[in-house]
N, C-alpha and C. Protein backbone atom coordinates (compact mmCIF):
# COMPACT_ATOMS: atom_id res chain seq x y z
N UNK A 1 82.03 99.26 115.82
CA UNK A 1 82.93 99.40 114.70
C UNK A 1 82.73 98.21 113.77
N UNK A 2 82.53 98.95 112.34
CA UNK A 2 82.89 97.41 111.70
C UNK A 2 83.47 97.66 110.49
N UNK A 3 84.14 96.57 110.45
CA UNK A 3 85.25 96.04 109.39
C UNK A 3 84.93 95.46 108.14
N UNK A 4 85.05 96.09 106.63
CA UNK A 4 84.67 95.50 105.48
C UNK A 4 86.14 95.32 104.45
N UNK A 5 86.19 94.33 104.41
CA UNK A 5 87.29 94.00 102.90
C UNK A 5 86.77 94.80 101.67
N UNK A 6 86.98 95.80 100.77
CA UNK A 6 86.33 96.05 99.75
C UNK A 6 87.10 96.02 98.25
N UNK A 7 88.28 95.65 98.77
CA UNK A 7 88.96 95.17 97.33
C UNK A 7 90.25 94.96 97.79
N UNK A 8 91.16 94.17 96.62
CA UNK A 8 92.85 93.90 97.50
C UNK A 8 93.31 95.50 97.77
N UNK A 9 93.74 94.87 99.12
CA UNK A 9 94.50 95.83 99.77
C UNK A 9 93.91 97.27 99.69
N UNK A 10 92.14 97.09 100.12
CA UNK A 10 91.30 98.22 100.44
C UNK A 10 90.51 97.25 101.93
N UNK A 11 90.19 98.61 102.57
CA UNK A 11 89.11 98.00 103.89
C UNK A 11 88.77 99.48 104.45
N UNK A 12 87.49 99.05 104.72
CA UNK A 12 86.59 100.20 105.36
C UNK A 12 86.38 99.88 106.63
N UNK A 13 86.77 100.89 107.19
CA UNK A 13 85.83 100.70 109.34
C UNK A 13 84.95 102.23 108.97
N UNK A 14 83.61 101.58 109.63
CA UNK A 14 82.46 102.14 110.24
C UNK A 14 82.85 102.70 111.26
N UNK A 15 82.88 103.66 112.36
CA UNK A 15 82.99 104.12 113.38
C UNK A 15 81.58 104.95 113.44
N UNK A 16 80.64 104.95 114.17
CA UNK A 16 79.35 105.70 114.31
C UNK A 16 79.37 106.48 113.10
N UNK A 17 79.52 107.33 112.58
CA UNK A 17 79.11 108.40 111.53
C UNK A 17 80.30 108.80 110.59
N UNK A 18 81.19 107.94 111.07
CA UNK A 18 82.63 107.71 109.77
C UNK A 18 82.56 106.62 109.51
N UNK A 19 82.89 106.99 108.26
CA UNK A 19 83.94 105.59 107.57
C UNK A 19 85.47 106.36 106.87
N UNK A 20 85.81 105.32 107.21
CA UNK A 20 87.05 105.58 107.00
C UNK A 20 88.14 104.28 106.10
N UNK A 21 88.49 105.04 105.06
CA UNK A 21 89.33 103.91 104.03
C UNK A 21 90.71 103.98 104.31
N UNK A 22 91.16 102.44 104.77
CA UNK A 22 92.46 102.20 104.30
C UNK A 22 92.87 101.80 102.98
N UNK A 23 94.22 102.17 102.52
CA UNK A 23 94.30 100.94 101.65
C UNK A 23 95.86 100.41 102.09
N UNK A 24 96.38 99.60 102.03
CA UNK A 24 96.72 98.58 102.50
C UNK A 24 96.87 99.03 103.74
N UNK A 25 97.15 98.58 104.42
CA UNK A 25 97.26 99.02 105.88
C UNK A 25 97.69 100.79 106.56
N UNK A 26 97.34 101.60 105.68
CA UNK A 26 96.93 102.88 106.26
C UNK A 26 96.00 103.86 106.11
N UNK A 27 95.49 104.33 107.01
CA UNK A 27 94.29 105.11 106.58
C UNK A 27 94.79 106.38 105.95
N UNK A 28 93.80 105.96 105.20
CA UNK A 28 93.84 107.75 103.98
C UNK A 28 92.99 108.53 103.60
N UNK A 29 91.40 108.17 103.81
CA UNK A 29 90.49 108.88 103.48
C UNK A 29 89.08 108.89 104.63
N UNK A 30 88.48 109.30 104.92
CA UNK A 30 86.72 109.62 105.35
C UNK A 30 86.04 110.03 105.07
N UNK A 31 84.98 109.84 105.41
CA UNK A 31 83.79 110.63 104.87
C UNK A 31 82.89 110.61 106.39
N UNK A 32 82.61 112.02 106.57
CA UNK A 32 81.79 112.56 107.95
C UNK A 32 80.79 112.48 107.76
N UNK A 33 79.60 111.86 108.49
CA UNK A 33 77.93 111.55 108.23
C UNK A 33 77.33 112.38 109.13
N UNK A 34 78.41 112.92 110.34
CA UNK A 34 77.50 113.02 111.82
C UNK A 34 76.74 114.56 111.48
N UNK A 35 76.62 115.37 110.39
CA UNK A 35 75.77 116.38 110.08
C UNK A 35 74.81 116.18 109.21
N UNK A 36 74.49 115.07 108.52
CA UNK A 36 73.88 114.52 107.90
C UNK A 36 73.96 114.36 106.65
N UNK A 37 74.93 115.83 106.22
CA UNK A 37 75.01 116.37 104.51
C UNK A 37 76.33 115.57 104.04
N UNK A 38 77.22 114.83 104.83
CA UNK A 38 78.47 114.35 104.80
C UNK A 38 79.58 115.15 104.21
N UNK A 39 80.73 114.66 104.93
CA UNK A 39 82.21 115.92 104.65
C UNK A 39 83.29 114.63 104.16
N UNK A 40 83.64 115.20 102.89
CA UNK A 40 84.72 113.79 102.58
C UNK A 40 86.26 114.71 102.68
N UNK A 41 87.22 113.82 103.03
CA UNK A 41 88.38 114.50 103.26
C UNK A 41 89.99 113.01 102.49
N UNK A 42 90.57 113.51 102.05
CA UNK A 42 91.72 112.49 102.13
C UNK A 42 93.15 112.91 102.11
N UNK A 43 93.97 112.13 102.25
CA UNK A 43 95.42 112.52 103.10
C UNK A 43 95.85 113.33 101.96
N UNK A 44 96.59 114.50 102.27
CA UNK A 44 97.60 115.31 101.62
C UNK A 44 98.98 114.79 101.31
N UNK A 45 99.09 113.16 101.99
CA UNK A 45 100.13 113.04 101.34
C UNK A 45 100.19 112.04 99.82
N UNK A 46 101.23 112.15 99.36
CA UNK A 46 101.64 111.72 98.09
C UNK A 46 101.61 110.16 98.34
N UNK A 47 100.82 109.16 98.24
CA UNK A 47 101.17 107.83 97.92
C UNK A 47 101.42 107.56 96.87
N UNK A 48 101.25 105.75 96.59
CA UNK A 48 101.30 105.13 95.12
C UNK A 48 100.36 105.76 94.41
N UNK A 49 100.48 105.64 93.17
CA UNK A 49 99.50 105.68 92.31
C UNK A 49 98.07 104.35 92.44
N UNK A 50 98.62 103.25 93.04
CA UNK A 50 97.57 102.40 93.52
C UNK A 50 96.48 103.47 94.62
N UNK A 51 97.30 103.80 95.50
CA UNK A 51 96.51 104.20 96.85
C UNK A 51 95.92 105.28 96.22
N UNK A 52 95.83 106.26 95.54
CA UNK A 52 95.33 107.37 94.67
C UNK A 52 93.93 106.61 93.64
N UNK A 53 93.59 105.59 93.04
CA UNK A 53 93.53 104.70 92.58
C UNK A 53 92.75 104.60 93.92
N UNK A 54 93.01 103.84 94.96
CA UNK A 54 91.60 103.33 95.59
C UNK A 54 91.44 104.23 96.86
N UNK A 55 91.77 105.86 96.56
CA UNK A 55 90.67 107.03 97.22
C UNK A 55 90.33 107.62 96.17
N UNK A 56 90.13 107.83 95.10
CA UNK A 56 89.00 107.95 94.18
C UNK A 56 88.12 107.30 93.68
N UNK A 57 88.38 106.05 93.93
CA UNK A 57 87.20 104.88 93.51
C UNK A 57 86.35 105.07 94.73
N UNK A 58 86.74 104.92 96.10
CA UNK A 58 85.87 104.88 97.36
C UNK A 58 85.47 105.91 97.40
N UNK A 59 85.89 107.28 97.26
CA UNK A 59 84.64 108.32 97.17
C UNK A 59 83.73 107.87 96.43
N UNK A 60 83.91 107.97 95.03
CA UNK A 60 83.28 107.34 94.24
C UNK A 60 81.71 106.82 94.78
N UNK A 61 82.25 106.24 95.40
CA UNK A 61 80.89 105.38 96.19
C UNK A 61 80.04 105.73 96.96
N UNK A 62 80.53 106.82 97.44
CA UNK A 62 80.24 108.01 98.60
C UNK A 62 79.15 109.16 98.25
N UNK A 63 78.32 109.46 98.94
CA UNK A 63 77.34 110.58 98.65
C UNK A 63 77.87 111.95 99.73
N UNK A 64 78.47 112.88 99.60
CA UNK A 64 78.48 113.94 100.44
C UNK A 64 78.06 115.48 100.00
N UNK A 65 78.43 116.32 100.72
CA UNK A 65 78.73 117.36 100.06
C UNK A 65 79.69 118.48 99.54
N UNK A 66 80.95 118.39 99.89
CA UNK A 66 81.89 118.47 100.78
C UNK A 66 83.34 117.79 100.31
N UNK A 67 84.23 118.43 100.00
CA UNK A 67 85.59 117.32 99.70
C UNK A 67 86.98 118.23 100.20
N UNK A 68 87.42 117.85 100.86
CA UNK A 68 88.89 118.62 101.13
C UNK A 68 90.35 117.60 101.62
N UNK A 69 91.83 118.28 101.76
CA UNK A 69 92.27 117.49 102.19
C UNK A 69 92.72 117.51 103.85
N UNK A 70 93.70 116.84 104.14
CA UNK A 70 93.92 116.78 105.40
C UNK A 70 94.95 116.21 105.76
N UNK A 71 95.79 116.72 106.68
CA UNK A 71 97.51 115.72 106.53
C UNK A 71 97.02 114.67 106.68
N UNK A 72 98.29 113.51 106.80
CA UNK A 72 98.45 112.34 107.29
C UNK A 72 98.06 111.66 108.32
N UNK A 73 98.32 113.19 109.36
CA UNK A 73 98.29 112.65 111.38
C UNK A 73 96.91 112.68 111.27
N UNK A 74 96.12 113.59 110.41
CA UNK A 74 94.95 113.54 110.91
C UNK A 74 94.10 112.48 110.92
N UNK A 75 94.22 111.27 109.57
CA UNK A 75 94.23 110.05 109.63
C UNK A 75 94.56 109.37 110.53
N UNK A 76 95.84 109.48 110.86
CA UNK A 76 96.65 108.18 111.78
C UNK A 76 95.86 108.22 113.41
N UNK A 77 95.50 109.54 113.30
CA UNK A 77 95.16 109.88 114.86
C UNK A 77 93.38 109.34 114.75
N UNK A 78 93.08 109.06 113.67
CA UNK A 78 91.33 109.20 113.50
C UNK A 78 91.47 107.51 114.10
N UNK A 79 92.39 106.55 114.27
CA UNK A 79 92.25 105.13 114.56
C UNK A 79 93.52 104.92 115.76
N UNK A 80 94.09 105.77 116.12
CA UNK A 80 94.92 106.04 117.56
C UNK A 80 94.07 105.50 119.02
């Protein structure tokens, strides 16, 4: 696993073929590598307008093919 700071109150963990964005301390978005074509997904729920704000910038950054959403748990449970 590894851990990147990528802006205030943003951070990325690596997990083998995810990454996965927090921003401030909860996860809200991924992006799936382990098929090779990548699957991006982010939380269905309503945050700040900040946290909206830094899961469109971090896709942004992202090459996939693929974008949908996904509750909350499914996040919370992806670092459980």
């Amino acid at each position: 696993m590894t851990l990147k700071q990528i802006g205030n109150n943003q951070t990325q963990i690596i997990r083998g073929n995810l990454a996965i964005l927090y921003s401030y301390n909860t996860p809200v978005a991924a992006v799936d590598k382990d098929n090779g074509t990548g699957l991006a997904f982010y939380t269905e729920k309503k945050w700040s307008a900040t946290t909206t704000r830094h899961i469109n910038n971090w896709l942004s950054t992202k090459s996939f093919s693929g974008v949908g959403t996904k509750p909350q748990e499914f996040f919370d449970n992806l670092v459980a």
